[in-house]
N, C-alpha and C. Protein backbone atom coordinates (compact mmCIF):
# COMPACT_ATOMS: atom_id res chain seq x y z
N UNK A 1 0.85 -1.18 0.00
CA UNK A 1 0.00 0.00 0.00
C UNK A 1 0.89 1.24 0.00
N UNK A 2 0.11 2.21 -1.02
CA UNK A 2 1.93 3.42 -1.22
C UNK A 2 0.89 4.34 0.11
N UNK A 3 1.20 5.48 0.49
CA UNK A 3 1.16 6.03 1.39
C UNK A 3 0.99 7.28 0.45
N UNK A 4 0.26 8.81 1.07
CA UNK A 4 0.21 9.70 -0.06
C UNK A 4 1.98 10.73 0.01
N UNK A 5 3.14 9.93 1.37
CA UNK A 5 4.24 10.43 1.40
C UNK A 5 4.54 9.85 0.56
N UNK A 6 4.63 8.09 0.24
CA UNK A 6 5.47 7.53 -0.31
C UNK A 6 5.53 8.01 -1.45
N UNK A 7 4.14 8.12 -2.12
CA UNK A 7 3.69 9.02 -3.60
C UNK A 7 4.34 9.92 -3.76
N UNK A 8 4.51 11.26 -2.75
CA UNK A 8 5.49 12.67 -2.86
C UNK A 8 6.68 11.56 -3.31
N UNK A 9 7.30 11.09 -2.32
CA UNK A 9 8.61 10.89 -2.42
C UNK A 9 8.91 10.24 -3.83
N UNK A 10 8.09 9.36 -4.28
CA UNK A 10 8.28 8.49 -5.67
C UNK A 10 8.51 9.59 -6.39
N UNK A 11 7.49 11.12 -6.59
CA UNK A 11 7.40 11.73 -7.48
C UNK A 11 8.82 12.58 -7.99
N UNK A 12 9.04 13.16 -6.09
CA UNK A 12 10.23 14.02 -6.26
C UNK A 12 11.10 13.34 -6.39
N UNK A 13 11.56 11.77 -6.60
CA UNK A 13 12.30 11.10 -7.18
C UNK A 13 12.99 11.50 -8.48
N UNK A 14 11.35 11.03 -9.24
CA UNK A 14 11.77 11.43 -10.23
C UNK A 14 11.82 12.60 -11.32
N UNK A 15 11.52 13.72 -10.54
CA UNK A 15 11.65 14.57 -10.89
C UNK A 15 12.82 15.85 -10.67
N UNK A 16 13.57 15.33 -9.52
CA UNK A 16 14.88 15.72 -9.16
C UNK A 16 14.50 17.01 -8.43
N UNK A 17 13.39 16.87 -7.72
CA UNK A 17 13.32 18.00 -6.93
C UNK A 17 13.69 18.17 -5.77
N UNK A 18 13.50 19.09 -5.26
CA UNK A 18 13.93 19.75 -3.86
C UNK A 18 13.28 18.97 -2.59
N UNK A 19 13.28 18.11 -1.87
CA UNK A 19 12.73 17.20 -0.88
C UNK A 19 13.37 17.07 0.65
N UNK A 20 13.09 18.66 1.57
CA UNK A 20 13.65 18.42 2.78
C UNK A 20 15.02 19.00 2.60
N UNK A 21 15.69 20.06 1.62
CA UNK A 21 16.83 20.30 1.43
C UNK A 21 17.71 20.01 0.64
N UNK A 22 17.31 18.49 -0.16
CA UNK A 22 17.95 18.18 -0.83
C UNK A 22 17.76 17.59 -1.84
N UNK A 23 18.55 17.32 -2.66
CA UNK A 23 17.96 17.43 -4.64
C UNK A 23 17.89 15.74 -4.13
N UNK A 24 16.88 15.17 -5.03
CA UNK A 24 16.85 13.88 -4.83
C UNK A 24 16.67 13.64 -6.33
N UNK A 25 17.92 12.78 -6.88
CA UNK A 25 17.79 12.26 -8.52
C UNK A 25 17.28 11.10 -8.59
N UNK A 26 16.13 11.36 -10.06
CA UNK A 26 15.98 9.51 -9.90
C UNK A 26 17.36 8.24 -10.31
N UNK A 27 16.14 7.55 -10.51
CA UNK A 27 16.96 5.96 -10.56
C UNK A 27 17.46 6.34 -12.18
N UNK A 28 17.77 7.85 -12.84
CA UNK A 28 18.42 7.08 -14.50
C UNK A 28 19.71 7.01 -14.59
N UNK A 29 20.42 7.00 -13.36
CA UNK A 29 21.80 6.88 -13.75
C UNK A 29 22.34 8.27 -14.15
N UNK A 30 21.92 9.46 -14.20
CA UNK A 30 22.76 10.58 -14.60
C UNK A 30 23.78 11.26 -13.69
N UNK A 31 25.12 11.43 -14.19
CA UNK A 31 26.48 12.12 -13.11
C UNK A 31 25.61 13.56 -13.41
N UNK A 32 25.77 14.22 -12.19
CA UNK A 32 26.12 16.02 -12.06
C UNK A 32 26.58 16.67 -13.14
N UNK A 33 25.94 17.93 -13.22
CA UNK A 33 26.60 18.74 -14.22
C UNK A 33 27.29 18.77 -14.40
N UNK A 34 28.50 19.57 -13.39
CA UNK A 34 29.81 19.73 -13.30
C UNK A 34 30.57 18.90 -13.70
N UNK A 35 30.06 17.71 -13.45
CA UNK A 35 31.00 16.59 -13.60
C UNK A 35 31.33 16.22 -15.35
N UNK A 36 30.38 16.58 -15.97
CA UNK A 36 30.68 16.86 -17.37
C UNK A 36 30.74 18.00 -17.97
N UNK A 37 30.60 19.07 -17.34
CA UNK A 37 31.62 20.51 -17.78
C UNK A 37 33.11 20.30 -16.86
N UNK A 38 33.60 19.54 -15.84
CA UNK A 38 34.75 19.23 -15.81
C UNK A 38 35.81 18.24 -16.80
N UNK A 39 35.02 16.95 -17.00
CA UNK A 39 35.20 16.25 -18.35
C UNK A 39 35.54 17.31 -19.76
N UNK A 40 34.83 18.48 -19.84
CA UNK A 40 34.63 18.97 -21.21
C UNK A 40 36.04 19.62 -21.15
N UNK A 41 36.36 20.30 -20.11
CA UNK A 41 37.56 21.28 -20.40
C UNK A 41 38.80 20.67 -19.79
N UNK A 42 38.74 19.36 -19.19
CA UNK A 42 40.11 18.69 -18.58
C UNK A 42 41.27 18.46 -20.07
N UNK A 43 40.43 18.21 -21.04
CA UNK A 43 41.44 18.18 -21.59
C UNK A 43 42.01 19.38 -22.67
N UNK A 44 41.36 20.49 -22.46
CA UNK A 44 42.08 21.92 -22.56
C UNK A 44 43.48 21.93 -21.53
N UNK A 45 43.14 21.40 -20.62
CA UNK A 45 43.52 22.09 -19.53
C UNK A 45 45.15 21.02 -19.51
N UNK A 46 45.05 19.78 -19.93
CA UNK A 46 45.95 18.64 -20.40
C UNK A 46 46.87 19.41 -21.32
N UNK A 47 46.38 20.25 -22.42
CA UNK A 47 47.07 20.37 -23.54
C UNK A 47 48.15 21.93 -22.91
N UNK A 48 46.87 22.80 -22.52
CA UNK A 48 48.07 24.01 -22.10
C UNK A 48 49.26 23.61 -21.12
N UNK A 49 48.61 22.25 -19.98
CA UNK A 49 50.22 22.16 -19.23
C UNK A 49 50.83 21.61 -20.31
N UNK A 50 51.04 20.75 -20.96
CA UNK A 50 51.69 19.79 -21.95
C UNK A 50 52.92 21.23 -22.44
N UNK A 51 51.93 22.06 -23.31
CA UNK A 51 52.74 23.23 -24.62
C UNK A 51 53.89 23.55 -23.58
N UNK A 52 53.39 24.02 -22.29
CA UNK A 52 54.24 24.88 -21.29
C UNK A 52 55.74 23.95 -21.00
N UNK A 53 55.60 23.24 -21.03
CA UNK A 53 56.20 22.04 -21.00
C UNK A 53 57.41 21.44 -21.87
N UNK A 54 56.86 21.70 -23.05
CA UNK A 54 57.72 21.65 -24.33
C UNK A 54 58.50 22.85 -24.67
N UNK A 55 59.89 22.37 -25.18
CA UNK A 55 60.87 23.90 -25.78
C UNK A 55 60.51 24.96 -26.73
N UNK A 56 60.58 25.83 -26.49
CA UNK A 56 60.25 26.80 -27.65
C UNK A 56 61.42 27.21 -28.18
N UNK A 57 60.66 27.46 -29.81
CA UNK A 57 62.31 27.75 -30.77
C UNK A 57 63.32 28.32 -30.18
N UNK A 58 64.49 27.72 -30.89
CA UNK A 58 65.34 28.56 -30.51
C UNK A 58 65.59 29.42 -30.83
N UNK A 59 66.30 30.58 -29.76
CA UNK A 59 65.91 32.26 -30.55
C UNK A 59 66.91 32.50 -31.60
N UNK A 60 67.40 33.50 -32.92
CA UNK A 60 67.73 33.06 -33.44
C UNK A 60 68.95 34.39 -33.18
N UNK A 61 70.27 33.62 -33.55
CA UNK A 61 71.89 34.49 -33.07
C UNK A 61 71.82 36.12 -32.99
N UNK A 62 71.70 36.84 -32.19
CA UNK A 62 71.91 38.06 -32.88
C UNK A 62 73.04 39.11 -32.71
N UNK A 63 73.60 39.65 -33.07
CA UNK A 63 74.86 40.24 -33.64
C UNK A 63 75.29 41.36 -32.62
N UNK A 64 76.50 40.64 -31.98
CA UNK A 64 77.37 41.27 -30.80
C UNK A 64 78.67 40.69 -31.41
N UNK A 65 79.03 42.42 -31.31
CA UNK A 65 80.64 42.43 -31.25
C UNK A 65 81.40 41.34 -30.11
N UNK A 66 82.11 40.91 -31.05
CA UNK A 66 83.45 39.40 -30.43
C UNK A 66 82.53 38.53 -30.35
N UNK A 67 81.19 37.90 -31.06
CA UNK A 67 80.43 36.84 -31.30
C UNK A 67 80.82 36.61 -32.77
N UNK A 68 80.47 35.36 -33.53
CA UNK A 68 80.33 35.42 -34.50
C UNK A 68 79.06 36.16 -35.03
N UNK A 69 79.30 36.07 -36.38
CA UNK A 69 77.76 37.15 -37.12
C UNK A 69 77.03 36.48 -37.67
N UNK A 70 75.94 36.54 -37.39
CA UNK A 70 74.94 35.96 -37.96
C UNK A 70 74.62 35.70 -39.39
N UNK A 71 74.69 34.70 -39.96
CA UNK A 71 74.67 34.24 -41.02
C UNK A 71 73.37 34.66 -42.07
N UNK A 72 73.72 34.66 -43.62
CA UNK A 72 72.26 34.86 -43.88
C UNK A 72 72.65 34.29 -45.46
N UNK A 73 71.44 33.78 -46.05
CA UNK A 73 71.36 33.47 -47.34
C UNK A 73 70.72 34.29 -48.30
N UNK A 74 70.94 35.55 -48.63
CA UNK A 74 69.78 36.33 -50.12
C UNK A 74 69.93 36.40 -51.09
N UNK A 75 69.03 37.05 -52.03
CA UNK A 75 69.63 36.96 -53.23
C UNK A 75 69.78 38.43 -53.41
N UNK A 76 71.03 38.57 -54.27
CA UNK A 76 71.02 40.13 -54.38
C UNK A 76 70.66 40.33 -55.58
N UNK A 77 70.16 42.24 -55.92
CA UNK A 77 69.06 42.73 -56.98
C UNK A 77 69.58 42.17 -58.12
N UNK A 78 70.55 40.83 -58.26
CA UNK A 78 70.14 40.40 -60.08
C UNK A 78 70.30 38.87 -59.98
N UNK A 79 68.96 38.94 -58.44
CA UNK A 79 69.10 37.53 -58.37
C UNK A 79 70.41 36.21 -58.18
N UNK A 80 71.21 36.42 -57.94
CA UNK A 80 72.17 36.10 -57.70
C UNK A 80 72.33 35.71 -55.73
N UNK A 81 72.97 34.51 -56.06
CA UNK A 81 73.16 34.06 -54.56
C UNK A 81 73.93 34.72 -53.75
N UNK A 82 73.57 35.44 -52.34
CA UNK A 82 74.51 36.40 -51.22
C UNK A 82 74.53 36.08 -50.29
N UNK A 83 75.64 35.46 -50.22
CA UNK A 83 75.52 34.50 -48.95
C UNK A 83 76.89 34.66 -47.55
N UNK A 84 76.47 35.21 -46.75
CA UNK A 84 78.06 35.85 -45.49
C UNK A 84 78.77 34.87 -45.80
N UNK A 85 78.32 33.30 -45.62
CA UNK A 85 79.44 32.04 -45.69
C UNK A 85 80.00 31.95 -46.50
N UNK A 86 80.18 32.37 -47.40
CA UNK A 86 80.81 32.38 -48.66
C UNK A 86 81.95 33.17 -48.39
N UNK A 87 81.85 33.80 -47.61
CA UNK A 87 82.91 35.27 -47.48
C UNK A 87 83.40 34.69 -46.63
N UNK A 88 83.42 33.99 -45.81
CA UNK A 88 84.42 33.22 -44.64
C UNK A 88 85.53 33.82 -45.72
N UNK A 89 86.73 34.25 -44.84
CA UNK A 89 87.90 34.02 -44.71
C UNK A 89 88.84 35.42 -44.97
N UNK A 90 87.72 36.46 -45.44
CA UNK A 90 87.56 37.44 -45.69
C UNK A 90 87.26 38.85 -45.13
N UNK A 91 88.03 40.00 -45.03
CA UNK A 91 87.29 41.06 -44.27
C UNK A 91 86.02 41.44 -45.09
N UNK A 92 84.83 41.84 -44.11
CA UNK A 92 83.58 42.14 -44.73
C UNK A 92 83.06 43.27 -44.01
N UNK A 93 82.79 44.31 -44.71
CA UNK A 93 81.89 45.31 -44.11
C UNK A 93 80.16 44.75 -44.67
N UNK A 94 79.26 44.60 -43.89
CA UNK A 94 77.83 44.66 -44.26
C UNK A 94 76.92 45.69 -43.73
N UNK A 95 76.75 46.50 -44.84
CA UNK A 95 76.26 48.11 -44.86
C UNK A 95 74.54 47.83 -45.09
N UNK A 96 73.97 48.07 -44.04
CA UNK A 96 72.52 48.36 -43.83
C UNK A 96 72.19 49.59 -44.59
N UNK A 97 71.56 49.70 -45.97
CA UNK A 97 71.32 50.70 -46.27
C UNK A 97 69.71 51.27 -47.09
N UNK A 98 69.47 52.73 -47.42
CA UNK A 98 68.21 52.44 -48.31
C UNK A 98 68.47 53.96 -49.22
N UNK A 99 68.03 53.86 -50.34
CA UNK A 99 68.09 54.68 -51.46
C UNK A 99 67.23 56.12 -50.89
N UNK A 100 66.65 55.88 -50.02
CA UNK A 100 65.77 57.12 -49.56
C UNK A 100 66.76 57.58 -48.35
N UNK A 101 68.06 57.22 -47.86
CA UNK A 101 68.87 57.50 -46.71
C UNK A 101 70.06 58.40 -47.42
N UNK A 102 69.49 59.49 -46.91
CA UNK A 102 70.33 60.81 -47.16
C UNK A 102 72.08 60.97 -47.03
N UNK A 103 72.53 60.17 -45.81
CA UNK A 103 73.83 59.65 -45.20
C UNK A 103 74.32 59.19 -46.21
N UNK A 104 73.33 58.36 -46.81
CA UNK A 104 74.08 57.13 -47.39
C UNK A 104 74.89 57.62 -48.87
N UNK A 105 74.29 58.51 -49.09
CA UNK A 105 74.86 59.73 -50.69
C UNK A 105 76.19 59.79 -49.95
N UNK A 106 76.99 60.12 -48.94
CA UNK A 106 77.79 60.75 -48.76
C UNK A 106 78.93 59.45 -48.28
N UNK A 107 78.43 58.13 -47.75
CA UNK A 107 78.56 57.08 -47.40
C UNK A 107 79.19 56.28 -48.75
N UNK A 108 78.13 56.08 -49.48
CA UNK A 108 78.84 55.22 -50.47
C UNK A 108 80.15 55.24 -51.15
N UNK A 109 80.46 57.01 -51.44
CA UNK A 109 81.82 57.18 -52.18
C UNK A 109 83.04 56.16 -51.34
N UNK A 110 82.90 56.41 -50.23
CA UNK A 110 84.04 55.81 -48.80
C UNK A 110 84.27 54.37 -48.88
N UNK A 111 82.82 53.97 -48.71
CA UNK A 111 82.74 52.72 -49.48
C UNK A 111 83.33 52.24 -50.97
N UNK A 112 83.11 53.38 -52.02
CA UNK A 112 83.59 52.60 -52.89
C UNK A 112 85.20 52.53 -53.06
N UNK A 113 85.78 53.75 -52.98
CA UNK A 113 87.31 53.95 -52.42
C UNK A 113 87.73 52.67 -51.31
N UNK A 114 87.03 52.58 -50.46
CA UNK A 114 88.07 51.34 -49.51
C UNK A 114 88.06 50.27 -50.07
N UNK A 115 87.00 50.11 -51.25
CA UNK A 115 87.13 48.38 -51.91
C UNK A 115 87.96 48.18 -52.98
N UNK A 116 88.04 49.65 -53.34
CA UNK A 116 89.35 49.92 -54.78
C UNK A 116 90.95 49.58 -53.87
N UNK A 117 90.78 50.26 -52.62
CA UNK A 117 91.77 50.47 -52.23
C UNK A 117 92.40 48.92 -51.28
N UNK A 118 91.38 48.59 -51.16
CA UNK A 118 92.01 47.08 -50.15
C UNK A 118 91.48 45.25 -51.16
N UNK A 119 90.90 45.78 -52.24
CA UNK A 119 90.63 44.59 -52.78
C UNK A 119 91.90 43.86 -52.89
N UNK A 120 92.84 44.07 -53.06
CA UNK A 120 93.94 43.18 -53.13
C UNK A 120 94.02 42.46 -51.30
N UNK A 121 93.56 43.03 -50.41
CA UNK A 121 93.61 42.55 -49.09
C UNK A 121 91.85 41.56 -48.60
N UNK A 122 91.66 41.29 -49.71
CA UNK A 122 90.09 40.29 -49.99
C UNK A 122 89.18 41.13 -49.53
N UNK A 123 88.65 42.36 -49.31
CA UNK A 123 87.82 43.26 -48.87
C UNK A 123 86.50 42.89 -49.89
N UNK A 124 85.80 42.62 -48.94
CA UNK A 124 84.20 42.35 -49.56
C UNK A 124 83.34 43.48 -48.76
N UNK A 125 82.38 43.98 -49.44
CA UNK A 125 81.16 44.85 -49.10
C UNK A 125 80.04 44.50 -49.46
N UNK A 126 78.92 44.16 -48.53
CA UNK A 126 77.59 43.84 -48.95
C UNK A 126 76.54 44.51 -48.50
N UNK A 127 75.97 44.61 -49.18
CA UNK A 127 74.42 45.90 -48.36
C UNK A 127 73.15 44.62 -48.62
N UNK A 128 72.66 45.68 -47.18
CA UNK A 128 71.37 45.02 -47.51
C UNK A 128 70.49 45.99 -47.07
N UNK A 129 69.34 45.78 -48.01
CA UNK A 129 68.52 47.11 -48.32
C UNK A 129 67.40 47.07 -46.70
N UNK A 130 66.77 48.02 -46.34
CA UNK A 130 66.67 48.40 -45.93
C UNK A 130 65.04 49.12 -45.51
N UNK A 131 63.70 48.58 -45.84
CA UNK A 131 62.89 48.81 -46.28
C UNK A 131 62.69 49.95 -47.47
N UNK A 132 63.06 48.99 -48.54
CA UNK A 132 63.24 50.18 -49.79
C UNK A 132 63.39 49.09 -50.76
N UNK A 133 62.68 49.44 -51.81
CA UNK A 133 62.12 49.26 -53.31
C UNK A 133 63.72 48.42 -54.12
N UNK A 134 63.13 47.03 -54.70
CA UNK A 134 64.95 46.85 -55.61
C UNK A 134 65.20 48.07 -56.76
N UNK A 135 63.59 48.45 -57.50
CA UNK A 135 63.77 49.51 -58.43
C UNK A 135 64.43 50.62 -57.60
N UNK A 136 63.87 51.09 -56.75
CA UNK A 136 64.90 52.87 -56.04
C UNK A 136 66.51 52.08 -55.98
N UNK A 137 66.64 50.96 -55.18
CA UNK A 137 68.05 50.81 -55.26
C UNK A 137 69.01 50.30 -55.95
N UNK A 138 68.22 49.54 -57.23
CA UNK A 138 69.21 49.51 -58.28
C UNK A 138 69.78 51.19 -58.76
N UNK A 139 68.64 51.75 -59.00
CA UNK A 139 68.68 53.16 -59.79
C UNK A 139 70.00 53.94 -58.87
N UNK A 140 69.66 53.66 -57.13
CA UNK A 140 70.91 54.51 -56.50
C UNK A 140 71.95 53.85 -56.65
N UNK A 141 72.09 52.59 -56.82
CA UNK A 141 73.62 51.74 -57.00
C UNK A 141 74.09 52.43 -58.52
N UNK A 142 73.16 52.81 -59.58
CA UNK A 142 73.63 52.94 -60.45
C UNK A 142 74.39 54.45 -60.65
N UNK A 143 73.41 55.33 -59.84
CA UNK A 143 73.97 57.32 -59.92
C UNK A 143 74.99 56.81 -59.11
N UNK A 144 75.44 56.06 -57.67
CA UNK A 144 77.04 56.15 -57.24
C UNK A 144 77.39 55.47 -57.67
N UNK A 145 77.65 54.42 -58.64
CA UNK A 145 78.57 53.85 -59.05
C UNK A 145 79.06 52.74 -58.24
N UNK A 146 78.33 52.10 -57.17
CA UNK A 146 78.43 51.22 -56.30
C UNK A 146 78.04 49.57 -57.07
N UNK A 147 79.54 49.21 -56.95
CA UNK A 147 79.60 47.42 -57.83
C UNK A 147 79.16 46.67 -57.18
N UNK A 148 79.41 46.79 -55.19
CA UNK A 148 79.20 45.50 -54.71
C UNK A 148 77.90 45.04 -54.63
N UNK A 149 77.34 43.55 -54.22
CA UNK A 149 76.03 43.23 -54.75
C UNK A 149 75.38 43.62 -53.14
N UNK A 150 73.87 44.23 -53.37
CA UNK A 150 73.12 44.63 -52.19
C UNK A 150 71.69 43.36 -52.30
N UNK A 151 71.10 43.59 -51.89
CA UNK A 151 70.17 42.64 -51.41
C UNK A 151 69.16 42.79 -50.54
N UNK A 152 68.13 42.65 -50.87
CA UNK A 152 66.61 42.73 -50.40
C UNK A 152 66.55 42.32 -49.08
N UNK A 153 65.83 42.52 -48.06
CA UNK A 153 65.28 41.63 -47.22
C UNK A 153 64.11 40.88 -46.32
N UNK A 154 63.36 40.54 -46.89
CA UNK A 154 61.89 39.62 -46.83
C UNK A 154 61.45 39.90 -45.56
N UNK A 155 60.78 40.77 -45.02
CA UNK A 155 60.47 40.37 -43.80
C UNK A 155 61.53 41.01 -42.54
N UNK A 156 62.39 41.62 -43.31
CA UNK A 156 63.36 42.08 -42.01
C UNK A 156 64.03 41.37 -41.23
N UNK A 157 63.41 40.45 -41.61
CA UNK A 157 64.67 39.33 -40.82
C UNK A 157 66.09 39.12 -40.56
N UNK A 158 67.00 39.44 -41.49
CA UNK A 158 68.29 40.15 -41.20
C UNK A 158 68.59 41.27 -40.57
N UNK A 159 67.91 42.71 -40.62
CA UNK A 159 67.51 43.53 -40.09
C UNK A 159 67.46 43.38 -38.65
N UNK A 160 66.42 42.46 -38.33
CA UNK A 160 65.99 41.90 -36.69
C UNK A 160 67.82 41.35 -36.41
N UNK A 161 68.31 40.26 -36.86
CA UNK A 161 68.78 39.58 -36.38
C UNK A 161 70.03 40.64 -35.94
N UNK A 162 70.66 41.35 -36.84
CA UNK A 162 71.39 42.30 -36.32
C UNK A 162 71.16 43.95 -35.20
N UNK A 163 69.61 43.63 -35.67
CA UNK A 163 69.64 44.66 -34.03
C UNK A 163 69.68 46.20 -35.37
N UNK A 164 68.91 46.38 -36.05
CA UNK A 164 68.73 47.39 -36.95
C UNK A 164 67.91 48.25 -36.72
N UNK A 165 67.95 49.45 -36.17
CA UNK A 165 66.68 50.50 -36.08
C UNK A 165 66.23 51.05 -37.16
N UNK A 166 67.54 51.52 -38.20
CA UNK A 166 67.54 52.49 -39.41
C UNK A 166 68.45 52.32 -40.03
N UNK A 167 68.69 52.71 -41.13
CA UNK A 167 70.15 52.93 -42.14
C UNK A 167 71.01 54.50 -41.70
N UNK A 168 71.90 54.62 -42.05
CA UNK A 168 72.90 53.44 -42.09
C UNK A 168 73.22 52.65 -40.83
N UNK A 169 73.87 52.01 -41.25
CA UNK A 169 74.40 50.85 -39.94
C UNK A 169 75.45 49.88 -40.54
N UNK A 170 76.38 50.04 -39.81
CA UNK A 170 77.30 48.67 -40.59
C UNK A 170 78.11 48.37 -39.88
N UNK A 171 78.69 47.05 -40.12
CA UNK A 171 79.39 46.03 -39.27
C UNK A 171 80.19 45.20 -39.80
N UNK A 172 81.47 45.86 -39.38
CA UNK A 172 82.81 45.00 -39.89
C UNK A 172 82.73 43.86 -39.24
N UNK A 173 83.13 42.91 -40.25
CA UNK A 173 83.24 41.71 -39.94
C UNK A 173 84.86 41.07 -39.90
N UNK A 174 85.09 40.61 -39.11
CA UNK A 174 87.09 39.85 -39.20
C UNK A 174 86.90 38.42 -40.33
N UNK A 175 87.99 37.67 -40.89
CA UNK A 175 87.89 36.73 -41.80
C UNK A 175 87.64 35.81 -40.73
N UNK A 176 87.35 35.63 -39.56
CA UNK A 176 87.42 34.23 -38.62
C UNK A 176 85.72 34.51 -38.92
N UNK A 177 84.96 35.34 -39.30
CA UNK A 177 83.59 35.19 -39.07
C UNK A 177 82.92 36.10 -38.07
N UNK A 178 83.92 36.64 -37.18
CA UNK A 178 83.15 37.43 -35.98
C UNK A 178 83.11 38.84 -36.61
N UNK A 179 81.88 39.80 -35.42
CA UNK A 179 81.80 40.55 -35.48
C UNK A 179 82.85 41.65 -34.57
N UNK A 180 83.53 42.48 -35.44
CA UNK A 180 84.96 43.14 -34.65
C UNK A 180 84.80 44.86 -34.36
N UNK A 181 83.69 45.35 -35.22
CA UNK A 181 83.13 46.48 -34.83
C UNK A 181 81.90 46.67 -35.21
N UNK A 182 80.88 47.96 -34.84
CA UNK A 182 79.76 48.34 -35.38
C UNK A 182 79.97 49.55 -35.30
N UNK A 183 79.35 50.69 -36.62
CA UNK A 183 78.93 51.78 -36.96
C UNK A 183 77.41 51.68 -36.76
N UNK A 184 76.89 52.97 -35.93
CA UNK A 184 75.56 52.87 -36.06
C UNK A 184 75.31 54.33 -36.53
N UNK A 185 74.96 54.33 -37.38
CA UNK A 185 74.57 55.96 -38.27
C UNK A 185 75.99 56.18 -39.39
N UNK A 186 75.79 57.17 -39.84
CA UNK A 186 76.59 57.28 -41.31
C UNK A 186 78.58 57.21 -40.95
N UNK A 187 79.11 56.74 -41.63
CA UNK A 187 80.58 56.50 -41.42
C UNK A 187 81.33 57.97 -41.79
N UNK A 188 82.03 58.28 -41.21
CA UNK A 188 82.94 59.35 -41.47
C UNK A 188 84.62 58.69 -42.40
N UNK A 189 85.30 59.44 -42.84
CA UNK A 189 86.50 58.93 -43.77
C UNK A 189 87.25 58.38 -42.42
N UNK A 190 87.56 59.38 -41.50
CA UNK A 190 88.13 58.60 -39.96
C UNK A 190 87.63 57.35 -39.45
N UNK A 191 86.19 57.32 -39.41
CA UNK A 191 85.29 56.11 -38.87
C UNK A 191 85.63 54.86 -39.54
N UNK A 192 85.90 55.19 -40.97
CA UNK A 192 86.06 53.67 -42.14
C UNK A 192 87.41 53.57 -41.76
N UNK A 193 88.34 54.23 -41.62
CA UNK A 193 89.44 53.89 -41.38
C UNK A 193 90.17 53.23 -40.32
N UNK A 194 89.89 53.66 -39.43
CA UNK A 194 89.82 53.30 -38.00
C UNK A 194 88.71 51.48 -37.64
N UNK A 195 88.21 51.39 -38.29
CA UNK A 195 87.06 50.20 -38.01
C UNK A 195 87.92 49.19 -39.20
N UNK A 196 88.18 49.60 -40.28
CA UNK A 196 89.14 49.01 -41.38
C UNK A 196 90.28 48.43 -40.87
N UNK A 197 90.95 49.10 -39.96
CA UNK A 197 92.05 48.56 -39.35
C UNK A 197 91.92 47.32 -38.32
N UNK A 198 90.69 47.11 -38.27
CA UNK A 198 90.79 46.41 -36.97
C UNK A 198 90.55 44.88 -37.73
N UNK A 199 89.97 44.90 -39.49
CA UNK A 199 89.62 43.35 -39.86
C UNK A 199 90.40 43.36 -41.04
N UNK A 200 91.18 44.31 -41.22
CA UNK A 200 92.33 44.04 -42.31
C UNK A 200 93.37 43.52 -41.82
N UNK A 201 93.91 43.75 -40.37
CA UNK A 201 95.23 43.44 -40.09
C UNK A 201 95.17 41.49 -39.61
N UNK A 202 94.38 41.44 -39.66
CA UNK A 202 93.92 39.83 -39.49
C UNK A 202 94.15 38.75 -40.86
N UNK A 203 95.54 37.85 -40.44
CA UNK A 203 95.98 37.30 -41.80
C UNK A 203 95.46 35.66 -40.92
């Protein structure tokens, strides 16, 4: 015989109601909410410790005097392969420059004189442009008369790696590969000379 409690109680069974304080679930077998919005995001929560966990790239070399210099592969404006490793063994100035850099009019002559003047001592010069057009800087390689090959750079990424705010900027390089000085802003005839001395006298 049900009782008209037993009836309440059957009902709020199954209806998961409120009975005396407390939720009473029926007989279908269902877990708690929570318990499957905890399920839902445990394994978010798996993956962010995991990432934290794992190495992140490595950062990539960037260019301090008495380090070596950071390497780079481009092509310069006639397509042609420009590559620092290649120059192993060699003094190298690499001149950060751009056809819209006012300095650089007064810059290049110095440049082209020290490569006339020390090519017999393996003197290499390479530019790399600088956020600026290959058309503007072929056209300025062509009014100074500048032979050595310059070169684009995608993304700035050379730029970054040497720590570049603006043009000019340049950085003698010694034939062992390291970096042995930096110019930051336009070179004076004293400045090339003085920075010249320090990766020419290296046999």
């Amino acid at each position: 015989m049900t009782t008209a409690r037993g009836t309440e109680a059957s009902m709020t069974a199954t209806t998961g109601e409120v009975l005396g304080g407390a939720i009473v679930h029926g007989g279908s077998g269902r877990l708690p909410r929570a318990y499957y919005v905890a399920a839902a995001i445990a394994p978010f929560l798996i993956l962010a410790v995991w990432a934290t966990l794992l190495p992140g790239p490595a950062a990539p070399r960037l260019a301090r005097v008495g380090e070596p210099a950071p390497s780079f592969v481009l092509a310069d404006l006639d397509g042609n392969r420009l590559s620092l490793g290649d120059l192993r063994g060699r003094p190298v100035i690499v001149n950060f420059w751009a056809s819209s850099c006012a300095p650089c009019v007064e810059e290049f002559p110095l440049l082209t004189a020290a490569l006339a003047t020390h090519r017999g001592d393996g003197l290499a010069v390479v530019g790399i442009l600088v956020r600026d057009s290959s058309e503007g800087a072929r056209e300025f390689m062509a009014r100074m008369g500048a032979t050595w090959p310059s070169a684009m750079d995608p993304g700035d990424a050379v730029a970054s790696q040497y720590g570049i705010i603006g043009p000019p900027d340049s950085f003698f390089i010694g034939r062992d590969g390291s970096v042995v000085s930096r110019q930051i802003g336009p070179l004076s005839a004293a400045d090339l000379e003085r920075r010249l001395a320090g990766i020419l006298g290296e046999e």
